[in-house]
C-alpha atoms as a PDB file:
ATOM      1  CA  UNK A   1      16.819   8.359  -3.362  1.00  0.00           C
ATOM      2  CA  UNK A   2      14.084  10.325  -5.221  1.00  0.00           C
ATOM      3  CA  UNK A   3      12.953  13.292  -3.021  1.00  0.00           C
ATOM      4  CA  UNK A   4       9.644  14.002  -5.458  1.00  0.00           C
ATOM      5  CA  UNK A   5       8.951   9.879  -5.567  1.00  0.00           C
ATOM      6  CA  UNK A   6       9.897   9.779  -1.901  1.00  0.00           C
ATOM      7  CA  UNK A   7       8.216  12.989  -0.428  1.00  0.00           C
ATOM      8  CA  UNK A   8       4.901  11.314  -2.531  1.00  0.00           C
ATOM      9  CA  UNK A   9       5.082   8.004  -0.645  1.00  0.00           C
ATOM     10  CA  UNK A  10       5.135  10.136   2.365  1.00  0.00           C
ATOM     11  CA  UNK A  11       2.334  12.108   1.870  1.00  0.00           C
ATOM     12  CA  UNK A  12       0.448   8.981   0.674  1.00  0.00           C
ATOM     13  CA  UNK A  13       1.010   7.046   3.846  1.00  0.00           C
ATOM     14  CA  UNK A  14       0.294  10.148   5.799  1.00  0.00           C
ATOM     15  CA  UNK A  15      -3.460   9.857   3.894  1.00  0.00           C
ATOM     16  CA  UNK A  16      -3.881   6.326   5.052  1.00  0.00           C
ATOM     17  CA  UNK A  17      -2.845   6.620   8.755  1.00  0.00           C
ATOM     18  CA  UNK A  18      -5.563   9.568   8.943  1.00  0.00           C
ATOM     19  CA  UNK A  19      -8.016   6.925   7.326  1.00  0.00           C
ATOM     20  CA  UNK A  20      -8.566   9.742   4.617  1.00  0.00           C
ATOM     21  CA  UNK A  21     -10.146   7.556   1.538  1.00  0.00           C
ATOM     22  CA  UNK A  22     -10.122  10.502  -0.973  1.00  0.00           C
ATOM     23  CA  UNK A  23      -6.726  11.719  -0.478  1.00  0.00           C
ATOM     24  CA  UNK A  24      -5.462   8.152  -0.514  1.00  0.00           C
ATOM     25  CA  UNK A  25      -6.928   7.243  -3.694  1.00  0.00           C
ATOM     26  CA  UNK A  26      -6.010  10.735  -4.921  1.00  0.00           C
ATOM     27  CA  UNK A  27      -2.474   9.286  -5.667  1.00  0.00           C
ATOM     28  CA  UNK A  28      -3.810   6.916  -8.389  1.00  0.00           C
ATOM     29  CA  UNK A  29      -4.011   6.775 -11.639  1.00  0.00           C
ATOM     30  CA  UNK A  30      -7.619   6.598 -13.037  1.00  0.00           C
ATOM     31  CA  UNK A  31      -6.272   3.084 -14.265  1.00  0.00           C
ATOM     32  CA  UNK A  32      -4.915   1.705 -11.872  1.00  0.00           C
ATOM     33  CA  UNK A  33      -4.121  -1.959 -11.584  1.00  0.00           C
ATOM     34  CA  UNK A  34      -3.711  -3.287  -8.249  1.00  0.00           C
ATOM     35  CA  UNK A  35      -3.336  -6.373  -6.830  1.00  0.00           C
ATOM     36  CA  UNK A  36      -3.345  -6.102  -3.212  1.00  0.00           C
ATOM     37  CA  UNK A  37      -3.210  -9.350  -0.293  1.00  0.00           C
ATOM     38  CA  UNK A  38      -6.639  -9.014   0.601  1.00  0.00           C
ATOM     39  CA  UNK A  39      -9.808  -9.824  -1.614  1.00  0.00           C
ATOM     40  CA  UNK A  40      -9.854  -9.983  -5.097  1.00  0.00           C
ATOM     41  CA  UNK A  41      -7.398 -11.399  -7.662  1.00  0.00           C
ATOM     42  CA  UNK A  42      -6.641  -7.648  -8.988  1.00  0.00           C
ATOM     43  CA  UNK A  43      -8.846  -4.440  -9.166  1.00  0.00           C
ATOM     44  CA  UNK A  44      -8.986  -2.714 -11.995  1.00  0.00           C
ATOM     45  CA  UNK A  45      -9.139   1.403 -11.869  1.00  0.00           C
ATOM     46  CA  UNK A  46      -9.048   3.864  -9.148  1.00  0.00           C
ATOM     47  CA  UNK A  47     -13.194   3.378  -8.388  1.00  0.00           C
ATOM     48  CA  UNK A  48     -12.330  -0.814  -7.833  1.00  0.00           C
ATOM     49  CA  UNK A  49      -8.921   0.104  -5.491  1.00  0.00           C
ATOM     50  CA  UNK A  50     -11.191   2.599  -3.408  1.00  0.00           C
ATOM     51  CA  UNK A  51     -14.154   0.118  -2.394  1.00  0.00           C
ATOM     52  CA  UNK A  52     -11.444  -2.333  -1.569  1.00  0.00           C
ATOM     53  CA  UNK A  53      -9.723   0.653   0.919  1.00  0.00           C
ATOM     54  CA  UNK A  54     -12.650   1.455   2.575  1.00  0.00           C
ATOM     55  CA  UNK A  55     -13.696  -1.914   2.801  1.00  0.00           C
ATOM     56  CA  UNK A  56      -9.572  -2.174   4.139  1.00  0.00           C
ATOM     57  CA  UNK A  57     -10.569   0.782   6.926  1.00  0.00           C
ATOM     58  CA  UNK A  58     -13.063  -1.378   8.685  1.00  0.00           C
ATOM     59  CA  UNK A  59     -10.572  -3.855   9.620  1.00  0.00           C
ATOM     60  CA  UNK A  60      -7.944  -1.478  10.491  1.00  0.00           C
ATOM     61  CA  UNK A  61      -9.083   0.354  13.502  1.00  0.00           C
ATOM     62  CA  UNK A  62      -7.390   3.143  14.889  1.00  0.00           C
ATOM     63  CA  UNK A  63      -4.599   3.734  16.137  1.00  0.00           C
ATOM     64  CA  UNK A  64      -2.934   2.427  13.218  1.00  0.00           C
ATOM     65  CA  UNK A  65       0.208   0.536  12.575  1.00  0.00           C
ATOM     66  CA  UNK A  66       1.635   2.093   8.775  1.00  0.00           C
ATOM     67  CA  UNK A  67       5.554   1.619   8.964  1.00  0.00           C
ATOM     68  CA  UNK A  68       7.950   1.638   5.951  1.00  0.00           C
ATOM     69  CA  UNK A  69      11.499  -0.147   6.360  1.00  0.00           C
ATOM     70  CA  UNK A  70      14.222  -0.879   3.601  1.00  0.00           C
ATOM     71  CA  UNK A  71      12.418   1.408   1.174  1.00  0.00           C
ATOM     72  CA  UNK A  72      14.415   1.540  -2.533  1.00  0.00           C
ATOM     73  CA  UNK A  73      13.163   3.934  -5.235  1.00  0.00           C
ATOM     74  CA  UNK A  74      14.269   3.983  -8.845  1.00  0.00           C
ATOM     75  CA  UNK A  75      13.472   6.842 -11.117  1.00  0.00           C
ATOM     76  CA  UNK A  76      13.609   7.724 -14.774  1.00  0.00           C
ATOM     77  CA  UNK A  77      12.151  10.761 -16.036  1.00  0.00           C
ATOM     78  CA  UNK A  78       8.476  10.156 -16.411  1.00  0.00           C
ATOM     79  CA  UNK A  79       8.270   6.227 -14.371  1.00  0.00           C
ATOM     80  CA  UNK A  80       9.559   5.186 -11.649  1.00  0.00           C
ATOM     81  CA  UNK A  81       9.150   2.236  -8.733  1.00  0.00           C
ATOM     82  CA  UNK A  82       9.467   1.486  -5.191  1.00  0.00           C
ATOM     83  CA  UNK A  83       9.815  -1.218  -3.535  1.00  0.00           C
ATOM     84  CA  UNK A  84       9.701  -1.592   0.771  1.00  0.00           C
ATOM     85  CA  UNK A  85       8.844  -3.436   3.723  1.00  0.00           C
ATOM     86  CA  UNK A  86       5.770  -2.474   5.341  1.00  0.00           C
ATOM     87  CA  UNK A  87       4.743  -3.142   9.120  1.00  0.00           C
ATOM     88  CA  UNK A  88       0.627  -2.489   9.125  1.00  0.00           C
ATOM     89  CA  UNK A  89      -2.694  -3.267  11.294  1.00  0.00           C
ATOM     90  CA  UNK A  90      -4.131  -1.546  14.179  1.00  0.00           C
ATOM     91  CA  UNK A  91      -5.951  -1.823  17.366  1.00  0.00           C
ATOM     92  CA  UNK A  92      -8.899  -3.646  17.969  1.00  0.00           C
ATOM     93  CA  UNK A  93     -11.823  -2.689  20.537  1.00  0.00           C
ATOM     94  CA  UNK A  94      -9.933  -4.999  23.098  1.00  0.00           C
ATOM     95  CA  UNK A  95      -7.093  -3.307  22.872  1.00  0.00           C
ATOM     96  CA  UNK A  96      -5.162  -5.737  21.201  1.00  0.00           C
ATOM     97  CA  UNK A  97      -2.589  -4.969  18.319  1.00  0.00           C
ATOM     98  CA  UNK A  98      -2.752  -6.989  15.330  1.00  0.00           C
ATOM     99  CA  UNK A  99      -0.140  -6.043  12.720  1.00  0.00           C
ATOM    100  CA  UNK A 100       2.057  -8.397  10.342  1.00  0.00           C
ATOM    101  CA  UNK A 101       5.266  -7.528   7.707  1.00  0.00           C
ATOM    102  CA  UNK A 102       3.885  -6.950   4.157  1.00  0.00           C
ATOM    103  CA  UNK A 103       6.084  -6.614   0.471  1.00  0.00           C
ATOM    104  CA  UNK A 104       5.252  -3.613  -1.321  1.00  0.00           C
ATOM    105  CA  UNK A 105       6.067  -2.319  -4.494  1.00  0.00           C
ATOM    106  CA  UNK A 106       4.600   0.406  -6.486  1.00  0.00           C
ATOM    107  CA  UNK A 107       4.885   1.976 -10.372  1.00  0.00           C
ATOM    108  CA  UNK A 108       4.571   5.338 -10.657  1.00  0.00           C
ATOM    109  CA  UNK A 109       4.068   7.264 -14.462  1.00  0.00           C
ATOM    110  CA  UNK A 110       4.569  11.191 -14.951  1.00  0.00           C
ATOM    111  CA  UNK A 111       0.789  12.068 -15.980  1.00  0.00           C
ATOM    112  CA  UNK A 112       0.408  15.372 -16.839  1.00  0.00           C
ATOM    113  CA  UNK A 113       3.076  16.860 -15.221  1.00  0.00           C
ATOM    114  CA  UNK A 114       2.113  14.853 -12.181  1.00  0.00           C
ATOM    115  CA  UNK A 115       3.170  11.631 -10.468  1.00  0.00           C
ATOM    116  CA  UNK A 116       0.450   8.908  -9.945  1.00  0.00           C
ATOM    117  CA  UNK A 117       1.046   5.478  -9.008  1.00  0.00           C
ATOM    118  CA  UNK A 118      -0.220   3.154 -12.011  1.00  0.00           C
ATOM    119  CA  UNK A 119       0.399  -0.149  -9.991  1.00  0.00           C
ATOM    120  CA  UNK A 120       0.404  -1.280  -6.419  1.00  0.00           C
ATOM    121  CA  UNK A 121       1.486  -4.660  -5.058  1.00  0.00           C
ATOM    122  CA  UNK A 122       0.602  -5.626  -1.651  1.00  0.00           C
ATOM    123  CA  UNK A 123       1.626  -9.542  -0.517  1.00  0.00           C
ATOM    124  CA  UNK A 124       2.291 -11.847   2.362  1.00  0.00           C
ATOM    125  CA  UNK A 125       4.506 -14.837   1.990  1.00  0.00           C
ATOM    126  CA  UNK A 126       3.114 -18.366   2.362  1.00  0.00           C
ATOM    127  CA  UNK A 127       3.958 -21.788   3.151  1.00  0.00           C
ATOM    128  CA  UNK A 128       3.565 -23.796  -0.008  1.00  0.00           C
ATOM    129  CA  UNK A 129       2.950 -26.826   1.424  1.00  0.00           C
ATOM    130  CA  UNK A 130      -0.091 -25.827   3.855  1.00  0.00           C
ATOM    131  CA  UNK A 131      -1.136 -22.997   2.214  1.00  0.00           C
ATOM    132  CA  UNK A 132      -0.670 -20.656   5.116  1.00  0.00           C
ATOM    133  CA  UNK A 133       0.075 -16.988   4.769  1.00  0.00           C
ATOM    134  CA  UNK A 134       3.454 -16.408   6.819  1.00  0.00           C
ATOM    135  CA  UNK A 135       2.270 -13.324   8.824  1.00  0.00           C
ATOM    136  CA  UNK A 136       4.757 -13.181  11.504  1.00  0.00           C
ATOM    137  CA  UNK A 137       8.112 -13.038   9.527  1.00  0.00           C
ATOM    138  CA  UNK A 138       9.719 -10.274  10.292  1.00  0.00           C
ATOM    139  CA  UNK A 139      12.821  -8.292   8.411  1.00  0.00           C
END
């Protein structure tokens, strides 16, 4: 496994259990494509994929669920991708946990010298035939 892709996805998901918005979106590429399970079709750039995180903190209340499972990186010298499982949600004023299994998979590109992720892919499975999204598969 990659240690510099791997110690990156780390400190990435370390920035979104603290909720922090500008080191999160620090790890992206200016242009960013995105297409995430919640919202639009795709964002485009790193100012679209931060208005959809905040707007993403407001339904995640603290404390937060952020696990990674089965996580697989492939690297070349300047790209690279991941691809995991990923338990999220959080607690809601009630108390209550609400949390479901997502896919990920992410592209990074060398930049500069530095690694940024240049696509994110956040998804749910769903039934075809009743259009439901299958949140409570589990690995």
């Amino acid at each position: 496994m990659s240690t510099a892709i791997n110690t990156l996805i780390e400190q990435w998901k370390q920035a979104v259990v603290s909720q922090d918005i500008d080191k999160i979106v620090s790890f992206y590429a200016e242009d960013i494509v995105a297409f995430d399970a919640v919202g639009a079709l795709q964002f485009k750039g790193r100012t679209a994929y931060r208005a959809h995180w905040e707007e993403c903190m407001k339904h995640c209340p603290g404390p937060g669920i952020f696990e990674f499972h089965q996580l697989h990186i492939v690297e070349a010298a300047d790209s690279a991708f991941a691809h995991w499982l990923a338990h999220c949600g959080g607690t809601g004023p009630d108390g209550e946990v609400k949390a479901c299994w997502m896919r990920v998979t992410a592209g990074y590109q060398r930049i500069n010298g530095q690694w940024k992720v240049v696509h994110e892919h956040w998804s749910a499975p769903c039934d075809m035939e009743s259009g439901t999204t299958l949140f409570d598969l589990k690995p």
